[in-house]
C-alpha atoms as a PDB file:
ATOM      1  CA  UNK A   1     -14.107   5.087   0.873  1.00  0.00           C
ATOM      2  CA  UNK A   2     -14.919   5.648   4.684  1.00  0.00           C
ATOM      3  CA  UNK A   3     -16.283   4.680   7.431  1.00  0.00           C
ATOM      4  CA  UNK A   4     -17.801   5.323  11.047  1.00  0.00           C
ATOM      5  CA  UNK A   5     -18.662   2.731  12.966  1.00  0.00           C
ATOM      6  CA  UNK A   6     -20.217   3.659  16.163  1.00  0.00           C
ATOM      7  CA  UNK A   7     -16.943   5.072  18.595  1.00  0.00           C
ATOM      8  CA  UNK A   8     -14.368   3.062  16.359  1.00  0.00           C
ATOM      9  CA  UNK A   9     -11.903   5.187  14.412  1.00  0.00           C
ATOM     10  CA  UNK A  10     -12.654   7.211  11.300  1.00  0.00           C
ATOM     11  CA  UNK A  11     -10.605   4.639   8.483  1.00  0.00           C
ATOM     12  CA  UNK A  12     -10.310   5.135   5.429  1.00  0.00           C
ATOM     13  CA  UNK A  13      -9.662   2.278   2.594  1.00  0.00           C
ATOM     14  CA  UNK A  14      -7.068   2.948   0.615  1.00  0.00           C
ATOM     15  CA  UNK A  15      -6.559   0.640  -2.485  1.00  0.00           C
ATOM     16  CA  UNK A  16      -3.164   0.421  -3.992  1.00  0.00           C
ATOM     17  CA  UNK A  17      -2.280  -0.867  -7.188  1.00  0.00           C
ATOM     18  CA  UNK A  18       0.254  -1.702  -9.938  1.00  0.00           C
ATOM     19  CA  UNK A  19       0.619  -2.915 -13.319  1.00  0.00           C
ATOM     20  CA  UNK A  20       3.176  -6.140 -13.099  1.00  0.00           C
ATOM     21  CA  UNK A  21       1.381  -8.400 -15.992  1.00  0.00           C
ATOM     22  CA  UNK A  22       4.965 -11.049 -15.399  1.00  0.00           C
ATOM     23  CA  UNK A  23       4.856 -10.718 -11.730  1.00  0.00           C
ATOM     24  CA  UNK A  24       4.515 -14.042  -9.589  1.00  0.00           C
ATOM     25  CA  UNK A  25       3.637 -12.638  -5.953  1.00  0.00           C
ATOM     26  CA  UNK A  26       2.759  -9.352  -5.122  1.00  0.00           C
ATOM     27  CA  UNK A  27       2.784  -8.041  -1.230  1.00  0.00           C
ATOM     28  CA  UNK A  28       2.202  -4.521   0.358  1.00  0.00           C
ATOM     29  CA  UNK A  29       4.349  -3.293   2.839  1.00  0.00           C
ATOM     30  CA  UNK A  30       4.236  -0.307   5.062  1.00  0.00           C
ATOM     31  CA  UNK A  31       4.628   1.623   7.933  1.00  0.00           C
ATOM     32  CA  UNK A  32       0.952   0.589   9.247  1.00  0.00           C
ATOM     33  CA  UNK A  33       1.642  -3.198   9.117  1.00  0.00           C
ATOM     34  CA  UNK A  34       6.027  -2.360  10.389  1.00  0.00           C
ATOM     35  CA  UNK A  35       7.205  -2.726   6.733  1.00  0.00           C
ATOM     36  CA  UNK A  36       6.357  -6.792   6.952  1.00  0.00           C
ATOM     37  CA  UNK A  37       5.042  -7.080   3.026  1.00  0.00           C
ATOM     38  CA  UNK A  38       2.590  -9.145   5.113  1.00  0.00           C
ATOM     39  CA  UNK A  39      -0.306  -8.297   2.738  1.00  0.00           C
ATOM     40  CA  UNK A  40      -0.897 -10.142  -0.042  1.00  0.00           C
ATOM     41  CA  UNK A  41      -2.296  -9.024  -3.519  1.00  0.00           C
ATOM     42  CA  UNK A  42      -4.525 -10.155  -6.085  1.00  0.00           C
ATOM     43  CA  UNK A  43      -3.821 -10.426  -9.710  1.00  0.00           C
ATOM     44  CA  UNK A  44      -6.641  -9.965 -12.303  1.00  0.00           C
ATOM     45  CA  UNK A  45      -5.590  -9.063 -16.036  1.00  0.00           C
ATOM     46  CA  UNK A  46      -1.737  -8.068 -15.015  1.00  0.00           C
ATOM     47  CA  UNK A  47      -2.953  -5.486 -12.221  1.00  0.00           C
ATOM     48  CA  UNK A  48      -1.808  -6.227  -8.689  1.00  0.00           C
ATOM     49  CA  UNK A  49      -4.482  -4.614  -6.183  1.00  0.00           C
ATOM     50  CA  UNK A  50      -5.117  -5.127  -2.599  1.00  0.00           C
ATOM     51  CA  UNK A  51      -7.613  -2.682  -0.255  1.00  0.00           C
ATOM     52  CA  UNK A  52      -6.337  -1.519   3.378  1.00  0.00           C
ATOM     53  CA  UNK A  53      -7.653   0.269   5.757  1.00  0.00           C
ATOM     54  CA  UNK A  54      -5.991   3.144   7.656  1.00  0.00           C
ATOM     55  CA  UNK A  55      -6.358   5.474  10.200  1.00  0.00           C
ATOM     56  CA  UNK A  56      -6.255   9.133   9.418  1.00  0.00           C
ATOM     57  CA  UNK A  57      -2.352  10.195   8.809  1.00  0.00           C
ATOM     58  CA  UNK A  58       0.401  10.362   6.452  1.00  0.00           C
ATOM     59  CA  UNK A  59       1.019   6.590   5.551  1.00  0.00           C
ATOM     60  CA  UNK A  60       4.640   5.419   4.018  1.00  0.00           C
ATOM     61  CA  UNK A  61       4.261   2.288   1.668  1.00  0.00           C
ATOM     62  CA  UNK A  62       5.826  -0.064  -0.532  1.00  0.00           C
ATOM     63  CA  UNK A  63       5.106  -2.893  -2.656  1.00  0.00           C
ATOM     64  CA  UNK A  64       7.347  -6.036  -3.008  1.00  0.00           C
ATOM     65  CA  UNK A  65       6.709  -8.232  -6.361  1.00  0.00           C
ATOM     66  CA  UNK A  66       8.601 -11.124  -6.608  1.00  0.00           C
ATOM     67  CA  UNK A  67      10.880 -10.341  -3.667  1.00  0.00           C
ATOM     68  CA  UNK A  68      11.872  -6.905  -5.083  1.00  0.00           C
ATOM     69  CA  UNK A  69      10.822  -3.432  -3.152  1.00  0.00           C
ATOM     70  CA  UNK A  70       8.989  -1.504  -5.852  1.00  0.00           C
ATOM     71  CA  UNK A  71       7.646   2.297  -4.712  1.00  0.00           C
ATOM     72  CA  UNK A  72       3.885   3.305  -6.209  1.00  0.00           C
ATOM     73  CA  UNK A  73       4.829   4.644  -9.904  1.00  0.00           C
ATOM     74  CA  UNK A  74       1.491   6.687  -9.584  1.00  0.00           C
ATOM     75  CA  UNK A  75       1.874   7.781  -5.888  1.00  0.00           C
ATOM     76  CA  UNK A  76       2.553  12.277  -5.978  1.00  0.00           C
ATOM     77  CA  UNK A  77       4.676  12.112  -3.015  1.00  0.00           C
ATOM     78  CA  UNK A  78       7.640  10.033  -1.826  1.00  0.00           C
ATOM     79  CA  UNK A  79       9.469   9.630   1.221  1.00  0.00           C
ATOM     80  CA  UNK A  80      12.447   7.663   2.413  1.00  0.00           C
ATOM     81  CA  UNK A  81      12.186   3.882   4.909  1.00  0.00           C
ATOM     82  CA  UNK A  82      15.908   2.429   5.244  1.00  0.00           C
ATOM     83  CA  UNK A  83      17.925   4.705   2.898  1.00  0.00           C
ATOM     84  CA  UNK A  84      14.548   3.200   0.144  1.00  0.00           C
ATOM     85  CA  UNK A  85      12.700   5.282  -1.825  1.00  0.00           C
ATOM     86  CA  UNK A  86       8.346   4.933  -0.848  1.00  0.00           C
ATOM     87  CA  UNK A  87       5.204   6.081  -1.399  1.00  0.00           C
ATOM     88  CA  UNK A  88       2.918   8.663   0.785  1.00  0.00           C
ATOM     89  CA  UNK A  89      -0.383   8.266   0.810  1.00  0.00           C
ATOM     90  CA  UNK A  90      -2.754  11.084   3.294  1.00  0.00           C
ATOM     91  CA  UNK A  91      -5.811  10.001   4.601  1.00  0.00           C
ATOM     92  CA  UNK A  92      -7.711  12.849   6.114  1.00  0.00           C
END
C-alpha cells in the first residue's frame, strides 16, 4: 500500500511477517528505526506480523524473536548489518 498526503513523502507500508507458532516476543529491527528491534509484533495463529511505513529506498531488516536475530526466510535479497545476515526490502 501507498500513500500521498498533501507535500508529505511518498511511503509505502511494508508488512513483514514470519511463522514462529513457539515464539514469546517478536520485534522488527532495521536500518529505518537504527537496528533498535524497537517495533513490536503481533501474534495471531503462530504468524508474527507488524506494518511499517517507509520512505522510498532499499531498506535492510531483521526480526528478533525471543532475543534471537532471525533474517526474513521469504525476503529475495539479503544483505549484511554487523558481519549478520538481513533482509532487503525496495520500496519504489
Amino acid at each position: 500500500r501507498a500513500e500521498r498526503d498533501g507535500d508529505r513523502a511518498h511511503r509505502a507500508f511494508l508488512e513483514c511477517s514470519l511463522r514462529a507458532p513457539n515464539a514469546r516476543k517478536g520485534r522488527l529491527g532495521g536500518g529505518f528505526n537504527r537496528w533498535s528491534f524497537d517495533l513490536p509484533m503481533t501474534r495471531k495463529d503462530g504468524v508474527w506480523r507488524v506494518v511499517v511505513p517507509l520512505p522510498p529506498g532499499k531498506h535492510s531488516y531483521a526480526f528478533e524473536v525471543d532475543g534471537t536475530w532471525t533474517p526474513d526466510p521469504k525476503a529475495r535479497e539479503k544483505d549484511l548489518f554487523d558481519g549478520k545476515e538481513a533482509s532487503v526490502q525496495h520500496v519504489p
